[in-house]
N, C-alpha and C. Protein backbone atom coordinates (compact mmCIF):
# COMPACT_ATOMS: atom_id res chain seq x y z
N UNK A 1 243.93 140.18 207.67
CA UNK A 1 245.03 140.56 206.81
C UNK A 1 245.74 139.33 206.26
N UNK A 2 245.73 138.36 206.85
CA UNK A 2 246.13 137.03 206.47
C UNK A 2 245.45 136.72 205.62
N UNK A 3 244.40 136.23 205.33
CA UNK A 3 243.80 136.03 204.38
C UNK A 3 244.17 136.75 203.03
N UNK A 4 244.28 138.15 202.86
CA UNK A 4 244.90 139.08 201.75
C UNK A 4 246.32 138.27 201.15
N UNK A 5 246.48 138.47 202.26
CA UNK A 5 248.78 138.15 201.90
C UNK A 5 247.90 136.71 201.49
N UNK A 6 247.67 135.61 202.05
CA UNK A 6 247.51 134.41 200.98
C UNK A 6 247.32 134.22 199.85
N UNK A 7 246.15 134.99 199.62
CA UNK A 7 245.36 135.27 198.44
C UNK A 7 245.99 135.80 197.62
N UNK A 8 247.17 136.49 197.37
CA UNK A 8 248.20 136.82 196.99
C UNK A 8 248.85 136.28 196.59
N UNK A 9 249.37 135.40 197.76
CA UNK A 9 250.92 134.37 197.38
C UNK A 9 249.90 133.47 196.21
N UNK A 10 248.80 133.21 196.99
CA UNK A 10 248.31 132.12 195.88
C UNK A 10 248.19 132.50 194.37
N UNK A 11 248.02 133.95 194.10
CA UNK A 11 247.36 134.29 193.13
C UNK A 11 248.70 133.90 192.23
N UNK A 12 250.11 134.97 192.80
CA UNK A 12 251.35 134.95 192.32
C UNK A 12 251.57 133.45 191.90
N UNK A 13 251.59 132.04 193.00
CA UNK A 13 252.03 131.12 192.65
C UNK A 13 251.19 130.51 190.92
N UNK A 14 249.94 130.87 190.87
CA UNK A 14 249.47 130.41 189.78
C UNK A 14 249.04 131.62 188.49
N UNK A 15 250.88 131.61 188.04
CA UNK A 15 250.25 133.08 186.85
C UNK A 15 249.00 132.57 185.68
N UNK A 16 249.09 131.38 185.17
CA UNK A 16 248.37 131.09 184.18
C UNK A 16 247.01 131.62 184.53
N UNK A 17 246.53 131.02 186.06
CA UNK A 17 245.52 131.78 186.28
C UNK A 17 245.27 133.36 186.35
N UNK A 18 245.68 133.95 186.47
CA UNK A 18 245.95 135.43 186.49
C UNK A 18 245.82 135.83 184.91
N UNK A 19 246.50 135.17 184.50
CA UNK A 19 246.43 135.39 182.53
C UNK A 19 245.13 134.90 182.18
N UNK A 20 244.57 134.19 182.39
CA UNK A 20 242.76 133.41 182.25
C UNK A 20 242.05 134.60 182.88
N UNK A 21 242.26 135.25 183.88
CA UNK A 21 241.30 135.98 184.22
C UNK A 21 241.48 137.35 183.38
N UNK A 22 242.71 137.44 182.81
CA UNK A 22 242.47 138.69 182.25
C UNK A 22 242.19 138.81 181.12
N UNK A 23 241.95 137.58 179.99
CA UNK A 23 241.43 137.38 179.21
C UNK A 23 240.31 137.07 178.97
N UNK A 24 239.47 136.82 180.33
CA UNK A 24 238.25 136.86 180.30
C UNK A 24 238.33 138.51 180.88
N UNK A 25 238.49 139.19 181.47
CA UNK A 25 238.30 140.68 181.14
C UNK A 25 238.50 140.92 179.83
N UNK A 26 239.55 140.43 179.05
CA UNK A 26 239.57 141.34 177.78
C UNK A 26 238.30 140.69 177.00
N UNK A 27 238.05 139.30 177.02
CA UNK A 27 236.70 139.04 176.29
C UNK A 27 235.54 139.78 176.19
N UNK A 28 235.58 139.96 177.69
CA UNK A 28 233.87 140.78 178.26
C UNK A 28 234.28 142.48 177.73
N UNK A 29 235.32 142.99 177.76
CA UNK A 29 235.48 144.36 177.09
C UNK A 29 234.82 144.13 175.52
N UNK A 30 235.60 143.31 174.80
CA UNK A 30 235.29 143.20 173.55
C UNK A 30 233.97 142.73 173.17
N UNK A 31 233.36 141.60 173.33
CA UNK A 31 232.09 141.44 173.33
C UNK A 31 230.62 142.08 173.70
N UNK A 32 231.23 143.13 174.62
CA UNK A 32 230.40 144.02 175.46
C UNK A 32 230.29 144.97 173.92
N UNK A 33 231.78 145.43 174.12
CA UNK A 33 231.63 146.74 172.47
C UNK A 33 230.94 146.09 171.39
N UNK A 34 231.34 144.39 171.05
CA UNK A 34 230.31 144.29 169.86
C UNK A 34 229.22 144.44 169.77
N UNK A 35 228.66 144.13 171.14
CA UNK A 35 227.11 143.97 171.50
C UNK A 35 226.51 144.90 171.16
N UNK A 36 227.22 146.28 171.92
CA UNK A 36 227.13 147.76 171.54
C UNK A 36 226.25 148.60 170.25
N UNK A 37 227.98 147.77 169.58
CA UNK A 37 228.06 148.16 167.85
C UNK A 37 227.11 147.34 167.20
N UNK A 38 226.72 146.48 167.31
CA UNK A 38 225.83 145.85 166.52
C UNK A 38 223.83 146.03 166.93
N UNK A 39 224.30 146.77 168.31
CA UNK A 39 223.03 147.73 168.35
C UNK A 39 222.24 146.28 169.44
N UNK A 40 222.91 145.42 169.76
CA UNK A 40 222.21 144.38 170.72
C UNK A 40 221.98 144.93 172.00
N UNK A 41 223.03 145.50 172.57
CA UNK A 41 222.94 145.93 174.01
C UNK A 41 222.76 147.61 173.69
N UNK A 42 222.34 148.43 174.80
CA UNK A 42 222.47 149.74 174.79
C UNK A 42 223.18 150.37 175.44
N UNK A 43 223.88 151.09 174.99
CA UNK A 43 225.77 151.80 176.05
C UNK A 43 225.16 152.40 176.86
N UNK A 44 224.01 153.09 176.84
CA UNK A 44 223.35 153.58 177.77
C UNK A 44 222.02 152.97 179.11
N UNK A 45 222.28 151.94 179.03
CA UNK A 45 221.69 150.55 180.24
C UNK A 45 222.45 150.37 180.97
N UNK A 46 222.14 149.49 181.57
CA UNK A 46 223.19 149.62 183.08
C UNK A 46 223.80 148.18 182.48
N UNK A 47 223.51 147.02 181.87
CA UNK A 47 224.41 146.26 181.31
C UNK A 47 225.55 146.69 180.66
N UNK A 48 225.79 147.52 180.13
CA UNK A 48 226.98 147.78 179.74
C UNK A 48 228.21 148.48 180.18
N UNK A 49 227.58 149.52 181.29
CA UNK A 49 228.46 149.76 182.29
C UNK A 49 228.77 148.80 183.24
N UNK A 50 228.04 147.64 183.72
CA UNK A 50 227.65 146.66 184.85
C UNK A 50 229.09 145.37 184.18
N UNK A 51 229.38 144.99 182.67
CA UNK A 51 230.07 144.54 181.81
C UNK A 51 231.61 145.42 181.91
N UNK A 52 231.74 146.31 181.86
CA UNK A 52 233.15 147.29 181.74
C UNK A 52 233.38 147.26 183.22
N UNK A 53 232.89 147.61 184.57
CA UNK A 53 233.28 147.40 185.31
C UNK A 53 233.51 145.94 185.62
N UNK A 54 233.39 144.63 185.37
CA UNK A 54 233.32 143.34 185.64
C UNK A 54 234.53 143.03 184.82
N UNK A 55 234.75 143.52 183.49
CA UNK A 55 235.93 143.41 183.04
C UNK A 55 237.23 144.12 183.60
N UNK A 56 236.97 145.33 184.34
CA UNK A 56 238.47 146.05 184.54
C UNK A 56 238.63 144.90 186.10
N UNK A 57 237.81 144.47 186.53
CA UNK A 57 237.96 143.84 187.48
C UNK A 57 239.18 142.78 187.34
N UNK A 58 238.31 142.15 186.39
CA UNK A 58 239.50 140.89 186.30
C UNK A 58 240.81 141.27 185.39
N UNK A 59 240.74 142.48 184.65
CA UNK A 59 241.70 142.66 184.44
C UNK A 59 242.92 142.98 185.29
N UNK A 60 242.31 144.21 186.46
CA UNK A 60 242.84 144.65 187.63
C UNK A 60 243.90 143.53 188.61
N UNK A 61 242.91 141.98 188.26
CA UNK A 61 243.20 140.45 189.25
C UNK A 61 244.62 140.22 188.44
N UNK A 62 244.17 140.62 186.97
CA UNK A 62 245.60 139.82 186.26
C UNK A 62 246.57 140.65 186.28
N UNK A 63 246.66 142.05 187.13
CA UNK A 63 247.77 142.58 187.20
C UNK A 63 248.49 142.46 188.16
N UNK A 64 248.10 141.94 189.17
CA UNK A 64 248.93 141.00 190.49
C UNK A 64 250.29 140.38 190.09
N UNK A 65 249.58 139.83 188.70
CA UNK A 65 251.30 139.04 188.37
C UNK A 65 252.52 139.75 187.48
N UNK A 66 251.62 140.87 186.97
CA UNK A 66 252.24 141.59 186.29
C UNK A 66 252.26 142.74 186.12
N UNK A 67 252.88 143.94 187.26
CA UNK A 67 252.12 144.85 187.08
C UNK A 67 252.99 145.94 185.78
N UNK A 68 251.32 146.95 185.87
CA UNK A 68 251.36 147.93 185.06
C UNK A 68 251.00 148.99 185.53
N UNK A 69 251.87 150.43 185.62
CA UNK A 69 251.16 151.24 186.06
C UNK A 69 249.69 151.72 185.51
N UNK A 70 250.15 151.78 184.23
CA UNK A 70 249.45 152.76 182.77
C UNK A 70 247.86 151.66 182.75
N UNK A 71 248.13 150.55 183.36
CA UNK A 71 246.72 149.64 182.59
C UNK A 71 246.50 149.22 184.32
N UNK A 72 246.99 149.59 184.95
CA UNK A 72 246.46 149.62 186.80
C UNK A 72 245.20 151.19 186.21
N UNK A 73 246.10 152.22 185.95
CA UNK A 73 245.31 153.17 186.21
C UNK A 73 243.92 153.43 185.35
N UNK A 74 244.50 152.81 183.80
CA UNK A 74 242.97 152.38 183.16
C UNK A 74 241.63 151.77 183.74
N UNK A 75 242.58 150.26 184.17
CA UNK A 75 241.20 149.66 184.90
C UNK A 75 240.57 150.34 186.36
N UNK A 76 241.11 151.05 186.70
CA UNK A 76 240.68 151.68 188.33
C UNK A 76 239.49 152.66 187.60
N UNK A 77 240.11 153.55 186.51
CA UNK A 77 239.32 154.88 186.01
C UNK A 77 237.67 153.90 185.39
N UNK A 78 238.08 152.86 184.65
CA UNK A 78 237.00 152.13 184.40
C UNK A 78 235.77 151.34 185.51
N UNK A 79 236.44 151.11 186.51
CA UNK A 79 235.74 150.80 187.73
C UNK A 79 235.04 152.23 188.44
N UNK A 80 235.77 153.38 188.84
CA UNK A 80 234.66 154.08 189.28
C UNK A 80 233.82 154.63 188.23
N UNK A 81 233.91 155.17 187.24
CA UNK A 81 233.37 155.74 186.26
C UNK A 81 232.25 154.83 185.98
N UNK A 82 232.11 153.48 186.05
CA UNK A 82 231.40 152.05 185.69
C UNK A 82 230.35 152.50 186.71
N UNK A 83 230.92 152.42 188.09
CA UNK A 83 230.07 151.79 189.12
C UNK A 83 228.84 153.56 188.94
N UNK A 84 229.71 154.52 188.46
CA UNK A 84 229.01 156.11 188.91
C UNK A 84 227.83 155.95 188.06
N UNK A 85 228.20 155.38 186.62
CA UNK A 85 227.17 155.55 185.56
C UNK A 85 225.86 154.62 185.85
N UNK A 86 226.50 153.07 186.93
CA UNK A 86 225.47 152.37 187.24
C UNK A 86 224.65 152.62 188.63
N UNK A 87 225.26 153.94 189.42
CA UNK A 87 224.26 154.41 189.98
C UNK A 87 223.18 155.51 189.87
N UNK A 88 223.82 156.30 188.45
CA UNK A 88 223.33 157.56 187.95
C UNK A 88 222.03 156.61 187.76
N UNK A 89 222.49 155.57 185.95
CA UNK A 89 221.17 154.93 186.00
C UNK A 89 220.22 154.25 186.43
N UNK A 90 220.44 153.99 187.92
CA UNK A 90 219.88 152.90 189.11
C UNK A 90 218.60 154.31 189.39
N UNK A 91 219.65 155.55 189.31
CA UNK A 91 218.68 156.63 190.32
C UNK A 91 217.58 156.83 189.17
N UNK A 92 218.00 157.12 188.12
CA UNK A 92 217.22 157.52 186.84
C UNK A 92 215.67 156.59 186.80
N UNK A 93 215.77 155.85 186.37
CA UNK A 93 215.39 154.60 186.55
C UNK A 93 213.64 154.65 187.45
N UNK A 94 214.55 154.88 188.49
CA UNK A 94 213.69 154.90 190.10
C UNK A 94 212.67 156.37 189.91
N UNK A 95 213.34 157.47 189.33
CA UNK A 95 212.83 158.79 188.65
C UNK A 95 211.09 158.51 187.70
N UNK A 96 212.16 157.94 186.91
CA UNK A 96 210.98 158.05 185.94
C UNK A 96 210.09 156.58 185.41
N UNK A 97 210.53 155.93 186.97
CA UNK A 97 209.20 154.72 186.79
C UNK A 97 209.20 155.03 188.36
N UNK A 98 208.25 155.93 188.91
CA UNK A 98 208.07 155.98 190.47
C UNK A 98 206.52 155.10 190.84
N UNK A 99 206.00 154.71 189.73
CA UNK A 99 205.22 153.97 189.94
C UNK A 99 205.42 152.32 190.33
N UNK A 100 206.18 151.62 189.43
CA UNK A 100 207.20 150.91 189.56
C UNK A 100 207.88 150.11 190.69
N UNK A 101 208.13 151.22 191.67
CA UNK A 101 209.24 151.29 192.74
C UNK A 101 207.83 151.45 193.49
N UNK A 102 206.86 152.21 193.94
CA UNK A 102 205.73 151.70 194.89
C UNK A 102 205.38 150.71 195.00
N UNK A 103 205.19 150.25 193.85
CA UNK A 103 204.76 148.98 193.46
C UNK A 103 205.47 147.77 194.08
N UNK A 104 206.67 147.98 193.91
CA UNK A 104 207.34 146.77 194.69
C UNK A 104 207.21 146.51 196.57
N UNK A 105 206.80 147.96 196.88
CA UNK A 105 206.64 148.18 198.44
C UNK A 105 205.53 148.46 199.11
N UNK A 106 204.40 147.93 198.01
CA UNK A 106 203.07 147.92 198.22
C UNK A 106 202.91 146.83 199.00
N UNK A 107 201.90 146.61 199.87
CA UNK A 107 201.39 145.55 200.49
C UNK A 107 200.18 144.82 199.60
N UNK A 108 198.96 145.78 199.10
CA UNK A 108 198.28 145.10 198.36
C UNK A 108 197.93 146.52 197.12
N UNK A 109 197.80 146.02 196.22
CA UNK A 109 197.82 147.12 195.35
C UNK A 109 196.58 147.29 194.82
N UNK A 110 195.59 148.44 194.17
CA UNK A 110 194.76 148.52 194.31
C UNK A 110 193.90 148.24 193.18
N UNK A 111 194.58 148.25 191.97
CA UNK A 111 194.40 147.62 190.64
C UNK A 111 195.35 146.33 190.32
N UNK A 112 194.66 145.13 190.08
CA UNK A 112 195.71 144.40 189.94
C UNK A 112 194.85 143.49 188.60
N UNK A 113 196.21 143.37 188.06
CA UNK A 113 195.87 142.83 186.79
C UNK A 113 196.41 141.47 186.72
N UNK A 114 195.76 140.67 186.01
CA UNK A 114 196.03 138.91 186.37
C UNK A 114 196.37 138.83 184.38
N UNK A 115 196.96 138.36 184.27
CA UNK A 115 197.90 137.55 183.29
C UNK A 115 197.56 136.50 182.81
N UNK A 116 196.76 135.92 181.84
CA UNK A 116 196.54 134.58 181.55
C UNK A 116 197.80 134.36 180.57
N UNK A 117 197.88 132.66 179.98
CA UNK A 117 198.30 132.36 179.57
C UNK A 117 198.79 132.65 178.08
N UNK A 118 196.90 133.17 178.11
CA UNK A 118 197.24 133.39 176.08
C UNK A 118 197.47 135.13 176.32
N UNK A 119 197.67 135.89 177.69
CA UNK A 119 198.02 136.93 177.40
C UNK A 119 199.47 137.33 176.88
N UNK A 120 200.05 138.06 175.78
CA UNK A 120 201.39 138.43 175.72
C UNK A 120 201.84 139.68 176.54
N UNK A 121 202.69 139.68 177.17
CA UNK A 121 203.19 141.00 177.41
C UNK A 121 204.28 141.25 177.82
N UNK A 122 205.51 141.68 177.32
CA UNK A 122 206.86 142.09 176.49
C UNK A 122 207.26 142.89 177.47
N UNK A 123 208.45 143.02 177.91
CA UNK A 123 209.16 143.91 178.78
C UNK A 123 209.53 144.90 177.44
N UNK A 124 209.65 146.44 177.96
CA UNK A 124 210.20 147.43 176.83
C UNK A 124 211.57 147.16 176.59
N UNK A 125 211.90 147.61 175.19
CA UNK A 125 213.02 147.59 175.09
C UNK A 125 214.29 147.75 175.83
N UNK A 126 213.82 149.03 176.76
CA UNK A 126 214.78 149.64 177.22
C UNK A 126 214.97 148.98 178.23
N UNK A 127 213.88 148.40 178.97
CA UNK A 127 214.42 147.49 180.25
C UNK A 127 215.28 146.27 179.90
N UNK A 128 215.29 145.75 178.74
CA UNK A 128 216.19 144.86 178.43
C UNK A 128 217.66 145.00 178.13
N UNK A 129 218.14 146.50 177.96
CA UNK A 129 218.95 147.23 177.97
C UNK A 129 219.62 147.48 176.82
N UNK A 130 218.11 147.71 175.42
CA UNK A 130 218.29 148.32 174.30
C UNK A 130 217.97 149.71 174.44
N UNK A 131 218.96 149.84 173.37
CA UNK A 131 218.31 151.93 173.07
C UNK A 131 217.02 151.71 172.26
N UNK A 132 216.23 152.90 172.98
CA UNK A 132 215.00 153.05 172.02
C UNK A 132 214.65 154.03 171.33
């Protein structure tokens, strides 16, 4: 519990820091939506929920020095809602690549394909966490 109460006093003694962190939350909100809107990232990947929860975070840090009820209760609703959507799509995921997920807990697998150099081969869109 000591550790908490420090971490505290410390946070309180240095507001500037507290204001840095919540402007890097507000960065990662905003940049996340451009990413969005400009069709780079997909709202529906787990980067972009994985981004909104990382931002209410530090926003949450910069309310230590200042609080708010109304933008306490924003960033909390943004943290579970974040973490739910990034386990919905964790489960999804695991669903409909069950091949995938053996694969990683295989000992030796029974087709295996070797990769040369001049071979190309591209992760899908969607694993990169575009809409397709």
């Amino acid at each position: 519990m000591d550790f908490l109460q420090t971490s505290f006093e410390t946070m309180l003694t240095y507001p500037s820091l507290l204001q840095m962190i919540g402007v890097v939350g507000f960065l990662t909100y905003v940049i996340g939506f451009g990413l969005v809107q400009n069709e780079k990232v997909c709202g529906n990947g787990i980067v972009y929920p994985a981004s909104k929860v990382f931002a209410a975070i530090c926003v949450l840090i910069s309310l230590v020095g200042a609080f708010n009820l109304a933008s306490c209760l924003i960033q909390l609703s943004y943290i579970v809602i974040g973490l739910y959507g990034i386990v919905i799509r964790h489960k999804k995921n695991r669903l409909d690549n069950p091949a995938k997920t053996e694969a990683k807990h295989a000992t030796v697998p029974e087709n295996i394909v070797l990769l040369t150099e001049t071979s190309s081969q591209t992760l899908p869109e969607k694993e990169l966490g575009r809409c397709g």
